[in-house]
C-alpha atoms as a PDB file:
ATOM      1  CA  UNK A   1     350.988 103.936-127.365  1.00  0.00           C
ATOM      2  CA  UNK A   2     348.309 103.418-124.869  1.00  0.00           C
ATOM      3  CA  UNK A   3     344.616 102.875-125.779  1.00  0.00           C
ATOM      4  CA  UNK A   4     343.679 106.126-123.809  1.00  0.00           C
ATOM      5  CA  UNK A   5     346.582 108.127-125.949  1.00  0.00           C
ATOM      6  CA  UNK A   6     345.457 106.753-129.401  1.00  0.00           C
ATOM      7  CA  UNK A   7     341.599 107.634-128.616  1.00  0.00           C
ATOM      8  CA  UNK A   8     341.822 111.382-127.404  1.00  0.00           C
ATOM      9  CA  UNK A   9     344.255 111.615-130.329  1.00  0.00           C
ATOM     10  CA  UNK A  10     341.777 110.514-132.899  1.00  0.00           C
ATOM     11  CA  UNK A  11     338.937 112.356-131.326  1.00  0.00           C
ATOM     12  CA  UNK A  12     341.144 115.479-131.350  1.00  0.00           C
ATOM     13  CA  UNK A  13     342.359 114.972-135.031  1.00  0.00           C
ATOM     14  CA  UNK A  14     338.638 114.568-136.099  1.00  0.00           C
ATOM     15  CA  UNK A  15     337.398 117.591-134.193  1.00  0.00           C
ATOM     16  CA  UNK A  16     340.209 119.200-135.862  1.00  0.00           C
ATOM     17  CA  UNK A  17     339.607 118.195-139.146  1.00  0.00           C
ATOM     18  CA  UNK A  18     336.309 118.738-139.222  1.00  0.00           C
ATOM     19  CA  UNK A  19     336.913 122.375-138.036  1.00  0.00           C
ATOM     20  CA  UNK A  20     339.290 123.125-140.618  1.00  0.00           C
ATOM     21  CA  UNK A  21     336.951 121.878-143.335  1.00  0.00           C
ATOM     22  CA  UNK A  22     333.755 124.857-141.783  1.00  0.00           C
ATOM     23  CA  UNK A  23     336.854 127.029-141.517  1.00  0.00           C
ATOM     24  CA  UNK A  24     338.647 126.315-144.361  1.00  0.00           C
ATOM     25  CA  UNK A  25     341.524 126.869-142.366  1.00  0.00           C
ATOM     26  CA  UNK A  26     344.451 124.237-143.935  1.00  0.00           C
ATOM     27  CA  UNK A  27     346.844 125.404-140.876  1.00  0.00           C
ATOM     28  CA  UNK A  28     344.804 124.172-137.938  1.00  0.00           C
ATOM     29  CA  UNK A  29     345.925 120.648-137.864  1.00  0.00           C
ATOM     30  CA  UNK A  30     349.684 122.317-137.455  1.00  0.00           C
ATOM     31  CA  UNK A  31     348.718 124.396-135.403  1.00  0.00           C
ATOM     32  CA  UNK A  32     346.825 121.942-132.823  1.00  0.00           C
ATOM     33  CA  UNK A  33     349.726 119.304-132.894  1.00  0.00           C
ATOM     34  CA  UNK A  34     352.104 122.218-132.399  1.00  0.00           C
ATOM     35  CA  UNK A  35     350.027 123.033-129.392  1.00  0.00           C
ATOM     36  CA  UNK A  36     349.486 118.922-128.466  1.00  0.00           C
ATOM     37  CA  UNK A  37     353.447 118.663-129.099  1.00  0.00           C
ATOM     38  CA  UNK A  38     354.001 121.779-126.664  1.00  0.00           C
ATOM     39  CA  UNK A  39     352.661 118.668-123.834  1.00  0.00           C
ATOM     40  CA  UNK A  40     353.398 115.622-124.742  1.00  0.00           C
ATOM     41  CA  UNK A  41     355.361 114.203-128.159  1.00  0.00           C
ATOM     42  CA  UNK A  42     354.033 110.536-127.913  1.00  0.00           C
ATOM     43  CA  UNK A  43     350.236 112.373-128.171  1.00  0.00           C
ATOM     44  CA  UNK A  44     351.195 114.639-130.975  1.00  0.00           C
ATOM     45  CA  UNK A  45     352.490 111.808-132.864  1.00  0.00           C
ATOM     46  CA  UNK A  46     348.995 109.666-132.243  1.00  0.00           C
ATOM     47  CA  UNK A  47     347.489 113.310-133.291  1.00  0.00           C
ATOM     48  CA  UNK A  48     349.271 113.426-136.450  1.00  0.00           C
ATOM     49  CA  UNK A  49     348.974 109.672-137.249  1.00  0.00           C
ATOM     50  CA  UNK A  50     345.096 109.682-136.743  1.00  0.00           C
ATOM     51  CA  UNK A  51     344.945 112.670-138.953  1.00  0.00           C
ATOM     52  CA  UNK A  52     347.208 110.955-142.111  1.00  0.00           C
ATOM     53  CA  UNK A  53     344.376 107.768-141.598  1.00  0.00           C
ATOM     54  CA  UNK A  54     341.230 110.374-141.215  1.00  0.00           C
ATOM     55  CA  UNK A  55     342.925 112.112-144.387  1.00  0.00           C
ATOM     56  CA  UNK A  56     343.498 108.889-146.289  1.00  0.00           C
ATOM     57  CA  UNK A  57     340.013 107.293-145.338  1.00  0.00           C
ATOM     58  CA  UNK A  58     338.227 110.245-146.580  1.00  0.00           C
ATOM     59  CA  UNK A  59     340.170 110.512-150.105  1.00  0.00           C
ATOM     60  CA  UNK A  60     339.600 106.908-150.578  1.00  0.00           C
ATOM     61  CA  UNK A  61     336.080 107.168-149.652  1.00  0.00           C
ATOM     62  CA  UNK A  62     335.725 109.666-152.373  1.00  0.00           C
ATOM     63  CA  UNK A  63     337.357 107.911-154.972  1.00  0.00           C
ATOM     64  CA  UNK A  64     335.082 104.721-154.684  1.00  0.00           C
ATOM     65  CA  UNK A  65     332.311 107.154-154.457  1.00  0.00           C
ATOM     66  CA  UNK A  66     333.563 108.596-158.058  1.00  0.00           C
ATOM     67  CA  UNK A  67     334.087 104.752-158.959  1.00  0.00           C
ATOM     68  CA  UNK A  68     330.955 103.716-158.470  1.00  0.00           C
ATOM     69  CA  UNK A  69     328.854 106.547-159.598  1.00  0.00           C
ATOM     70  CA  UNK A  70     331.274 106.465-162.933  1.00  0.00           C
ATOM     71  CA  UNK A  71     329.667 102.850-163.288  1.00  0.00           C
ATOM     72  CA  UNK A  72     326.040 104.021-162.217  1.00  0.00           C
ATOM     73  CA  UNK A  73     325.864 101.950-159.187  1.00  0.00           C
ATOM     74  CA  UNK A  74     324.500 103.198-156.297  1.00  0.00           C
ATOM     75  CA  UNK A  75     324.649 103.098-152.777  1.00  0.00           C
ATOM     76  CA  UNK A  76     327.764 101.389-151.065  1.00  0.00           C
END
């Protein structure tokens, strides 16, 4: 995957999930890499790949969050 491929895909998938977080809208990422897929597969994939890290990042980030608040630490 090319460097230009992988960055519009992340910068789509956070635009995307950012959206459907103020919209509450759990279809929209399906719904964008149906209509990234409708173009080009290899940039749906990066779509979809950047949104499973972006998903992953943020539900880590949370838990540590709960971690360290649980131990009354603060900051990180």
């Amino acid at each position: 995957m090319s460097d230009i491929t992988a960055a519009i895909a992340d910068d789509l998938a956070r635009e995307t999930l950012e959206l459907a977080a103020e919209l509450g809208d759990d279809d929209l990422v399906a719904e964008v890499a149906k209509v990234i897929g409708a173009g080009s597969t290899t940039t749906q994939e990066a779509f979809l790949t950047a949104v499973r890290i972006r998903t992953a990042e943020a539900r880590a980030r949370s838990y540590l969050a709960d971690r360290r608040a649980a131990a009354g630490l603060e900051g990180g």
